[in-house]
Protein backbone atom coordinates (compact mmCIF):
# COMPACT_ATOMS: atom_id res chain seq x y z
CA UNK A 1 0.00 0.00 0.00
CA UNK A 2 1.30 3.26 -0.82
CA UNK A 3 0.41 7.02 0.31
CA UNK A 4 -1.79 9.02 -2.10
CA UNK A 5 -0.47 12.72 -1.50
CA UNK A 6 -2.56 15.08 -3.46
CA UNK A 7 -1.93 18.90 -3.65
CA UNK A 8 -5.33 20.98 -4.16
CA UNK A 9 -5.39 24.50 -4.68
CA UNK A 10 -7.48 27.26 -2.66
CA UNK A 11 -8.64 30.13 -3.82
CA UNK A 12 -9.99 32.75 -1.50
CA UNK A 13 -12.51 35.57 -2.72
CA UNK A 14 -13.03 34.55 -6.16
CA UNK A 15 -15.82 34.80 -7.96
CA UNK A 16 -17.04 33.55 -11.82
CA UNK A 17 -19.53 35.26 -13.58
CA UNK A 18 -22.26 32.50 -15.48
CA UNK A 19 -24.37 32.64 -18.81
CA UNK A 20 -27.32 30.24 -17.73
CA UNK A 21 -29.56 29.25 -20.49
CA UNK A 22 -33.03 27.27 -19.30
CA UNK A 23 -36.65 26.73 -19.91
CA UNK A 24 -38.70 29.20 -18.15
CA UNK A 25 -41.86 27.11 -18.72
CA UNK A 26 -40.27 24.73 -16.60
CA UNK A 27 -39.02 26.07 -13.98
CA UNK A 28 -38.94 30.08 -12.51
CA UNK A 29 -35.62 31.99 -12.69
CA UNK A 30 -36.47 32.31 -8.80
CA UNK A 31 -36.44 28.26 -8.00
CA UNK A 32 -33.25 28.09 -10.75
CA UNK A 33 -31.68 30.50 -8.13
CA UNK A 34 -32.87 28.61 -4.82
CA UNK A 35 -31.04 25.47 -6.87
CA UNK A 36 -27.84 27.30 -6.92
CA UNK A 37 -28.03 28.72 -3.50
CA UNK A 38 -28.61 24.78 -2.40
CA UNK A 39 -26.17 23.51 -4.45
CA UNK A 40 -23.50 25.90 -2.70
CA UNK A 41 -24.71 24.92 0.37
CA UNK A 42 -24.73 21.44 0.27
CA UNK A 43 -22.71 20.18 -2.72
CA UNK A 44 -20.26 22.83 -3.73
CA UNK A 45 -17.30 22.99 -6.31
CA UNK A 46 -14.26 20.95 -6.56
CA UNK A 47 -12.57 17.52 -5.32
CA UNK A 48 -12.66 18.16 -1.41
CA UNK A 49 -16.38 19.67 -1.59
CA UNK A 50 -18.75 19.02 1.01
CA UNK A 51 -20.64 16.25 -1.10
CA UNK A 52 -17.19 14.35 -1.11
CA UNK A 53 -16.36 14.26 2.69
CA UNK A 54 -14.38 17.79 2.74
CA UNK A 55 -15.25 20.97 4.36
CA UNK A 56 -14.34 23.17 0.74
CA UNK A 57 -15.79 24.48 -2.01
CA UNK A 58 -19.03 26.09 -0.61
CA UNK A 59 -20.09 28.63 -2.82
CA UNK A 60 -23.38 31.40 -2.41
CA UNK A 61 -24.64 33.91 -5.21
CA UNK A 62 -24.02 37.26 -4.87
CA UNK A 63 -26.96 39.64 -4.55
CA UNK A 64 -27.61 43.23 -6.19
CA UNK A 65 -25.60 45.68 -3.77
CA UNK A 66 -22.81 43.33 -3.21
CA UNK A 67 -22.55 42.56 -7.45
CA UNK A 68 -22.41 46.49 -7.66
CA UNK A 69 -19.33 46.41 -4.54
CA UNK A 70 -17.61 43.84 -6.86
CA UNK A 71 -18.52 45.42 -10.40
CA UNK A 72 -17.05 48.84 -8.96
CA UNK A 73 -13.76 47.37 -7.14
CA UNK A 74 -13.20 45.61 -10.89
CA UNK A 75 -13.03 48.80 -12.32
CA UNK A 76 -10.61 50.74 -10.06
């Protein structure tokens, strides 16, 4: 039997911007954003995420006033 050492990166603060395409007659932009908000919460992103056994890769959406905070410390 041999060790498995892995090195995973961590990346404080960031942030991705994403073009989501879906059927509205399906489902309301407002439940598609309660999916995303659960899916942060619960799954998250990456190989040590919470739905693996790790405690990374939580993630939350960002809401108006704190998109403009982010859009205006972009541009300085």
């Amino acid at each position: 039997m041999t060790t498995d050492i892995r090195y995973r990166g961590q990346f404080d603060n960031w942030h991705v911007n994403l073009n989501v395409k879906y059927n509205a007659d399906s489902i309301s932009q407002e439940q598609l954003l309660n999916l995303f908000e659960l899916a942060g919460f619960t799954s998250g992103i990456g190989e040590w995420r919470m739905e693996r056994g790790g405690t990374f890769g939580a993630f939350s959406l960002l809401n108006s006033h704190e998109q403009k905070v982010l859009e205006r410390e972009e541009a300085a």
